[in-house]
Protein backbone atom coordinates (compact mmCIF):
# COMPACT_ATOMS: atom_id res chain seq x y z
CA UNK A 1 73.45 -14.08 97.27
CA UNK A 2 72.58 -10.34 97.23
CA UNK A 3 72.18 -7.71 94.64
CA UNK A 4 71.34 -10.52 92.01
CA UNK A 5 70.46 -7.83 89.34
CA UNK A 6 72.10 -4.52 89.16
CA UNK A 7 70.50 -1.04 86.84
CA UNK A 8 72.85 -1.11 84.00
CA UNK A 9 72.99 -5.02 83.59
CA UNK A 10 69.22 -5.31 83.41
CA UNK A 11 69.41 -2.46 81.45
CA UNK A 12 71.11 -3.90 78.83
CA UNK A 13 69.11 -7.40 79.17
CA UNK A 14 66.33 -5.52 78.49
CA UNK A 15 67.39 -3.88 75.34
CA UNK A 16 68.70 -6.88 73.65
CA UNK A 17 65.46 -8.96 74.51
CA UNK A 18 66.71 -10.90 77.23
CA UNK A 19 65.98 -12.02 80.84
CA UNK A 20 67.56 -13.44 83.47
CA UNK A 21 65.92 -16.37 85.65
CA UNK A 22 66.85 -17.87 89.08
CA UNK A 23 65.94 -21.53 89.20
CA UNK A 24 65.27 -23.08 92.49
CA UNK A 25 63.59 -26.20 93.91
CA UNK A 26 60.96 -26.89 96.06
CA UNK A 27 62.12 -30.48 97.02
CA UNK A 28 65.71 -32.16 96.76
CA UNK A 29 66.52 -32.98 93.11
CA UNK A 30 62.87 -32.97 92.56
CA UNK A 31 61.55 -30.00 89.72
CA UNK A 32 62.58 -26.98 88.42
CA UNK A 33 61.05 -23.72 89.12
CA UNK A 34 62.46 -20.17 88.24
CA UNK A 35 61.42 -16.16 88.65
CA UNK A 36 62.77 -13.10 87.10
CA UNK A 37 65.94 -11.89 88.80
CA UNK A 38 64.65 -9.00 88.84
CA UNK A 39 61.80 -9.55 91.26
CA UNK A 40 64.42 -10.68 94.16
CA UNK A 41 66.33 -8.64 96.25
CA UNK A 42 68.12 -11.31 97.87
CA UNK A 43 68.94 -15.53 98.44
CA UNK A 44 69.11 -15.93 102.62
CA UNK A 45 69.82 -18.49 104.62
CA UNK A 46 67.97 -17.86 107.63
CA UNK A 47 67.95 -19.53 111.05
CA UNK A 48 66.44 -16.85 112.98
CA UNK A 49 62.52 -16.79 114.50
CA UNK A 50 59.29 -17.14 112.54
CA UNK A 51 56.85 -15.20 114.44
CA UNK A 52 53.53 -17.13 113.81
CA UNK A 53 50.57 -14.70 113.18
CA UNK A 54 47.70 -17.16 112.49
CA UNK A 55 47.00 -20.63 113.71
CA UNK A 56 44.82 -21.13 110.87
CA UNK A 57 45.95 -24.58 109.04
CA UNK A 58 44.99 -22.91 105.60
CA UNK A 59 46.83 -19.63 105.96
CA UNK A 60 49.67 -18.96 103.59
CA UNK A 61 51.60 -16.42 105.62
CA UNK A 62 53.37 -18.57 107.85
CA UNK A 63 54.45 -15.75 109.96
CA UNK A 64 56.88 -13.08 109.92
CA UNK A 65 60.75 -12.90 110.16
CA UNK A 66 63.30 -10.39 110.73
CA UNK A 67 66.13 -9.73 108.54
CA UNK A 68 68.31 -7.01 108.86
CA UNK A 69 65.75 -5.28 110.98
CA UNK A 70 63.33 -5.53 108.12
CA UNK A 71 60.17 -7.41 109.11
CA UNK A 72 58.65 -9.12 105.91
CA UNK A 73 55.63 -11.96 105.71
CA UNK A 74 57.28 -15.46 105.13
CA UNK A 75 55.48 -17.28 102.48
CA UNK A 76 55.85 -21.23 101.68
CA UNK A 77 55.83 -21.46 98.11
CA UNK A 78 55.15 -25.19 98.25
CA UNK A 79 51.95 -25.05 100.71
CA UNK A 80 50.91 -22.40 97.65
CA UNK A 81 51.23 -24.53 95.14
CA UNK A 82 48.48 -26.73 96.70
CA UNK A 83 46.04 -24.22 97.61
CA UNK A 84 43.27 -23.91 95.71
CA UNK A 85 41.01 -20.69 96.20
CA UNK A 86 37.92 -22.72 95.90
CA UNK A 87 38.89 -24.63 98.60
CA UNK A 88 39.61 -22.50 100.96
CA UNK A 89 39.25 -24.65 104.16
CA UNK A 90 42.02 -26.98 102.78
CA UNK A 91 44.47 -27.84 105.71
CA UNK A 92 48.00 -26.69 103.72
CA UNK A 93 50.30 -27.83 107.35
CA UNK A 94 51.82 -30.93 106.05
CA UNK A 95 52.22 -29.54 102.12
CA UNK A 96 55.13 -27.24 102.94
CA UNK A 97 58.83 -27.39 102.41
CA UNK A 98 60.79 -30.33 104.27
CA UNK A 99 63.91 -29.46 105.84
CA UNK A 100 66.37 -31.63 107.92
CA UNK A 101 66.64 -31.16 111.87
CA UNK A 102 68.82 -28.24 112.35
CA UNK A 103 68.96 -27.11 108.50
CA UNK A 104 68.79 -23.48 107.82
CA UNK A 105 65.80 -21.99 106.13
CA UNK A 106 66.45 -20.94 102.16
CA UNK A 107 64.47 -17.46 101.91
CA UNK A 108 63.89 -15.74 98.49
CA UNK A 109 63.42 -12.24 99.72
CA UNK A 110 61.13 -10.87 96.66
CA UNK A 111 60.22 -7.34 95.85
CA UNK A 112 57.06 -6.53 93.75
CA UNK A 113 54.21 -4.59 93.45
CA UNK A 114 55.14 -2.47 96.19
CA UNK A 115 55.39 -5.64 98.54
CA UNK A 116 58.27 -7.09 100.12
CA UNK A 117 57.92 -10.96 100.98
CA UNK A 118 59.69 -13.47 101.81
CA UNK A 119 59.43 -17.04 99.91
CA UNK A 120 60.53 -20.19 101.37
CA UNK A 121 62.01 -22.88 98.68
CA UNK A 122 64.40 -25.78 99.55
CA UNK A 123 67.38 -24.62 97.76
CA UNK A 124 68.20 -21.97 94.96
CA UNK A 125 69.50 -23.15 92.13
CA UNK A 126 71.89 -21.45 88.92
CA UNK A 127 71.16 -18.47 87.12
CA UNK A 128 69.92 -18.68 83.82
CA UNK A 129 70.23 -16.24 80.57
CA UNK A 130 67.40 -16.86 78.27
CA UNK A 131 66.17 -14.75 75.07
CA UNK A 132 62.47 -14.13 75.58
CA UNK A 133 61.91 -15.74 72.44
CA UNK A 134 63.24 -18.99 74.29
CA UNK A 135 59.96 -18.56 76.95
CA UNK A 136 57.12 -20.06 75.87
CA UNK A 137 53.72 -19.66 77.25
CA UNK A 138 52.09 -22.45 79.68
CA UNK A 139 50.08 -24.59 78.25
CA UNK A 140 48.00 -24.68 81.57
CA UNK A 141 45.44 -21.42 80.91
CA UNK A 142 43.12 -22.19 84.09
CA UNK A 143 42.19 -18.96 85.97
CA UNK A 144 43.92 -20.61 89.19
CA UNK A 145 47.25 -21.89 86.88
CA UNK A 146 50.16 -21.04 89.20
CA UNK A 147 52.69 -20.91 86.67
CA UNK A 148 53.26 -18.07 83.54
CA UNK A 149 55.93 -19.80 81.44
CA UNK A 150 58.34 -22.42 80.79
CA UNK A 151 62.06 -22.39 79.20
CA UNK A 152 64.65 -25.62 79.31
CA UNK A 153 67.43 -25.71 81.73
CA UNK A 154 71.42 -25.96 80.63
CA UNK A 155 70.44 -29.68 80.56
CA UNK A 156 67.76 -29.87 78.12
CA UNK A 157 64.94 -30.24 81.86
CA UNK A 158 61.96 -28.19 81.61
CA UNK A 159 62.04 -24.90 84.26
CA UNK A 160 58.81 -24.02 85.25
CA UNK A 161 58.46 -20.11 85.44
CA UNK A 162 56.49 -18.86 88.29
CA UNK A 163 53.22 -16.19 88.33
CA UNK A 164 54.49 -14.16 91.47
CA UNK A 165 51.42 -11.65 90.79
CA UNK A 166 49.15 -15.33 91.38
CA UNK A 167 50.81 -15.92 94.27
CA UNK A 168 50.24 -12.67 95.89
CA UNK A 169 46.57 -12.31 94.85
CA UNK A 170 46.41 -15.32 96.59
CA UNK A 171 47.82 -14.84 99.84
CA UNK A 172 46.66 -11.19 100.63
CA UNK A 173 43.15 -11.25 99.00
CA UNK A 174 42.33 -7.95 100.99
CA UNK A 175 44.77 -6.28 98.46
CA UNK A 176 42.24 -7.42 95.28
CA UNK A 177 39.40 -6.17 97.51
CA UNK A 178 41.16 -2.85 97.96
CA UNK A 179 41.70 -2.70 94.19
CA UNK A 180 38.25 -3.76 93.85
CA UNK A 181 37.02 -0.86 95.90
CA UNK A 182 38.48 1.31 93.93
CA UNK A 183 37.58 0.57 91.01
CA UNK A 184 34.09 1.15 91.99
CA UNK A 185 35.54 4.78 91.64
CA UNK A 186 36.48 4.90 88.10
CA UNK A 187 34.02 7.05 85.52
CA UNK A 188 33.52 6.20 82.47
CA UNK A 189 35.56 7.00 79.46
CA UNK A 190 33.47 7.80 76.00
CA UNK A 191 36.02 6.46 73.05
CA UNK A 192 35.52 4.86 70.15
CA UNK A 193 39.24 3.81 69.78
CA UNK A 194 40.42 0.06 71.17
CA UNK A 195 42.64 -0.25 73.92
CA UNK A 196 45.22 -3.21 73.26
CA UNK A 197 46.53 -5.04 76.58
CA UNK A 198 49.39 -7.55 77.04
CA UNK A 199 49.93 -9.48 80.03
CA UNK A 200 51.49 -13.33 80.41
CA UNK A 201 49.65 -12.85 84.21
CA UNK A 202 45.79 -14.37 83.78
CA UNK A 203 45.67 -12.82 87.46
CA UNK A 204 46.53 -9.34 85.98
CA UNK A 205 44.47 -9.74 82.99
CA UNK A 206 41.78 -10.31 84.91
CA UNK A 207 41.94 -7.38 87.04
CA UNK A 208 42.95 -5.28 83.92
CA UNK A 209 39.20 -6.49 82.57
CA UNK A 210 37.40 -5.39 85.30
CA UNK A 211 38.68 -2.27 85.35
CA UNK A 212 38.36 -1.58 81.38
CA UNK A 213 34.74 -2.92 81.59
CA UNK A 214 34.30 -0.41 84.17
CA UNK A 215 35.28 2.64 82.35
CA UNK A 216 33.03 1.18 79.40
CA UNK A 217 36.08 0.91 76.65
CA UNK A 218 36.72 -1.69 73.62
CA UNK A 219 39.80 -3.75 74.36
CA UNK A 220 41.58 -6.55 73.35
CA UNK A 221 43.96 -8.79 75.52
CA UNK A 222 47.38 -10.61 74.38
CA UNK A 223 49.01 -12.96 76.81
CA UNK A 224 52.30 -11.89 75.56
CA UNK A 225 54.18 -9.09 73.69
CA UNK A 226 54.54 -11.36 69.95
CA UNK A 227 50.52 -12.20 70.02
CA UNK A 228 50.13 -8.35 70.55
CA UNK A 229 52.70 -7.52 67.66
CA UNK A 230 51.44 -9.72 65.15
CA UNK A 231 47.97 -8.48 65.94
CA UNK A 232 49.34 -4.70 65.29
CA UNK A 233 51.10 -5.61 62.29
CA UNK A 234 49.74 -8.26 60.68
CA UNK A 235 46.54 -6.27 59.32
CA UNK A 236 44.72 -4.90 62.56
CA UNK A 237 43.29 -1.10 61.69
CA UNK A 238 45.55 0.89 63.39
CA UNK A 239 43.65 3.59 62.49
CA UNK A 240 40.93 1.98 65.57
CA UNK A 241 43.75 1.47 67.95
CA UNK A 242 43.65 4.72 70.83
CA UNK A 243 46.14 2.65 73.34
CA UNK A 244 48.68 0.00 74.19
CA UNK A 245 49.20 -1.38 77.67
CA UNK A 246 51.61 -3.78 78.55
CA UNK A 247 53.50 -5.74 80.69
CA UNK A 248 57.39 -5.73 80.74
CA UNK A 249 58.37 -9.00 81.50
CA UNK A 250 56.71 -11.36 79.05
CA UNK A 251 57.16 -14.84 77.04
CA UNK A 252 58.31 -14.81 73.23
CA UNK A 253 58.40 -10.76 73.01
CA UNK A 254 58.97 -8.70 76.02
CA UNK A 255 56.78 -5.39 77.22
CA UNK A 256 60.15 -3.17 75.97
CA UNK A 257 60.16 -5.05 72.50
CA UNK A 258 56.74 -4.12 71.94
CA UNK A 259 57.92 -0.29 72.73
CA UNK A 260 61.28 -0.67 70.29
CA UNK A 261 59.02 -1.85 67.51
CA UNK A 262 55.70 0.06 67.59
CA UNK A 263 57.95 3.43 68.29
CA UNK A 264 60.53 2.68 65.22
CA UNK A 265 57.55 1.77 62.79
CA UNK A 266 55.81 4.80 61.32
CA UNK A 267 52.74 3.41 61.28
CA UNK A 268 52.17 2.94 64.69
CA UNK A 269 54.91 5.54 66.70
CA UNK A 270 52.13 7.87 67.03
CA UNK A 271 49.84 5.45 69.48
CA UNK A 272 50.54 6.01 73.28
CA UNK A 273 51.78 2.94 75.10
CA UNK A 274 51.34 2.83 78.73
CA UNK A 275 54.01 -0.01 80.74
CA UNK A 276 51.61 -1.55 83.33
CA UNK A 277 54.35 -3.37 85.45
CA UNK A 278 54.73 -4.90 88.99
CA UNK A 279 58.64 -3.60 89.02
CA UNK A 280 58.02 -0.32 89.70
CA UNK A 281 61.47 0.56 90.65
CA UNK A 282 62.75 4.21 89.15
CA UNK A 283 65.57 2.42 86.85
CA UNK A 284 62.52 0.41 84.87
CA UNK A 285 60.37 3.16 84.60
CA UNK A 286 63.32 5.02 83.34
CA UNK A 287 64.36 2.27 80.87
CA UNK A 288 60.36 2.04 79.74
CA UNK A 289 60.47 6.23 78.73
CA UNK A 290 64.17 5.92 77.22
CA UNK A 291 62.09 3.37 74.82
CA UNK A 292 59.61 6.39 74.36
CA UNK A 293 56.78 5.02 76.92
CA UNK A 294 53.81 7.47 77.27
CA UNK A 295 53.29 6.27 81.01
CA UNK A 296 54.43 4.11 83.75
CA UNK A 297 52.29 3.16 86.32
CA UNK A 298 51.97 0.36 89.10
CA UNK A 299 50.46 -2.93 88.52
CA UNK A 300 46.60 -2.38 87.53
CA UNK A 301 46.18 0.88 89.89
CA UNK A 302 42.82 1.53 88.48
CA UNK A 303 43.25 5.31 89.34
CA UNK A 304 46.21 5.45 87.26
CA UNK A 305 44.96 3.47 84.56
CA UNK A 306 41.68 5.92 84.24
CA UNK A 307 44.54 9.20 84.40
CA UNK A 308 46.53 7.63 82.11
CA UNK A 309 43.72 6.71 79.66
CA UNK A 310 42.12 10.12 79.78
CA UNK A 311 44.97 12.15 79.46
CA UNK A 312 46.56 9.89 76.34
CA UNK A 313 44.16 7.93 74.33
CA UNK A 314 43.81 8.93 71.04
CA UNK A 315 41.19 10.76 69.95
């Protein structure tokens, strides 16, 4: 399975409000989980070597494989779901994805934030077309909640919508102490005006947090693009509002939603929305500024976020 979302089709997903999930499972006719087509290159089978780069029974990386001369870490989604950051001596070896003798490995190769990994499930499952009014939030809000979302399957069964952002947090903290490091750089900005954020990631929103507290600015979070909306229009002084960041891919009212709506309504088509989104392929960031978005930048790059704040926040 390759090529499992092409420009123009997401394109016009994106316009009309809609996403596109692949559901796979993590143990044989066991439950459903799913991620955003988007986020995945390819479905592999994959029978080749796993070189093993830590002997560590609580790593996550399990090693690294080789496919089509690209080498990418191999992560066991499974062995993630039971690891608990708290906990960090926890031995994960016998938590992982059981196979058969001789069985091929099922790889999702993934493609986000800049990374390419790849994810070991037991078998992919169907495609499915939702509305992202038909995502609802999780009901689990715990800082360490592995899971952003949850829709129903063509049978009625619950599918279980993975946080991807969570996962790599998770397995390459270095990259949140790099982040961390520089946003020990950031100045402070001197505004009176609010920044609004949306994000269905508490791993994002977190990050986003430290980074606004750190340039000293009033905000407000949303976990999703409708709580931001109704907040906007259902009284908020606009007049207070110098910014909007958010998200793309979110439950009950998606990132570009939020963009159609605030730009079409007079009221609000003056404030300068910034997409904050861990697709940061060219045909998103084009599809973000054909909706008239101010900026695009890479998933909670502090420097960017700083730039983008100085340069647009109204005055």
């Amino acid at each position: 399975m390759s090529n499992l979302s092409s420009v123009d089709q997401t394109t016009n997903l994106h316009r009309n409000n809609e996403l596109q999930l692949l559901c796979f499972r993590l143990e044989k006719d066991k439950d459903l989980y799913a991620v955003n087509v988007f986020k995945i290159r390819e479905v592999v089978k994959y029978r080749g070597d796993v070189t093993v780069i830590s002997h560590e029974g609580n790593s996550l990386v399990e090693g690294l494989i080789t496919i089509r001369e690209l080498t990418i870490p191999l992560i066991d989604l499974k062995k993630w779901f039971y690891y608990d950051a708290n906990n960090e001596f926890k031995n994960l070896e016998n938590y992982g994805v059981k196979r058969e003798e001789g069985e091929d490995e099922v790889v999702m190769i993934c493609e986000f934030s800049r990374w390419t990994v790849g994810v070991r499930i037991y078998e992919a499952d169907r495609i499915l077309n939702k509305k992202w009014t038909e995502i609802e939030q999780s009901s689990d809000t715990g800082l360490n909640t592995k899971l952003v979302s949850r829709t129903r399957y063509f049978d009625g069964s619950l599918v279980q919508v993975v946080d991807i952002e969570r996962m790599l947090v998770d397995v390459f903290p270095w990259v949140e102490d790099e982040k961390n490091d520089q946003i020990n750089r950031v100045k402070q900005i001197v505004s009176d005006k609010e920044v609004l954020l949306a994000d269905d990631s508490l791993a994002v929103v977190k990050t986003m947090e430290n980074i606004l507290n750190k340039l000293g600015v009033n905000y407000k979070t949303f976990s999703n693009g409708q709580k931001l909306l109704d907040y906007i229009f259902g009284g908020a002084d606009i007049s207070n509002i110098g910014i909007v960041i958010t998200d793309l891919e979110m439950p009950e009212a998606s990132g570009f939603e939020v963009m159609k709506q605030m730009k079409g309504d007079s009221r609000t088509s003056h404030i300068p929305i910034v997409v904050n989104s861990s697709m940061s392929g060219s045909s998103n960031e084009d599809m973000a500024r054909s909706l008239n978005a101010d900026e695009f930048i890479s998933k909670s790059d502090p420097i960017q976020v700083e730039d983008a704040l100085r340069r647009l926040m109204v005055k």
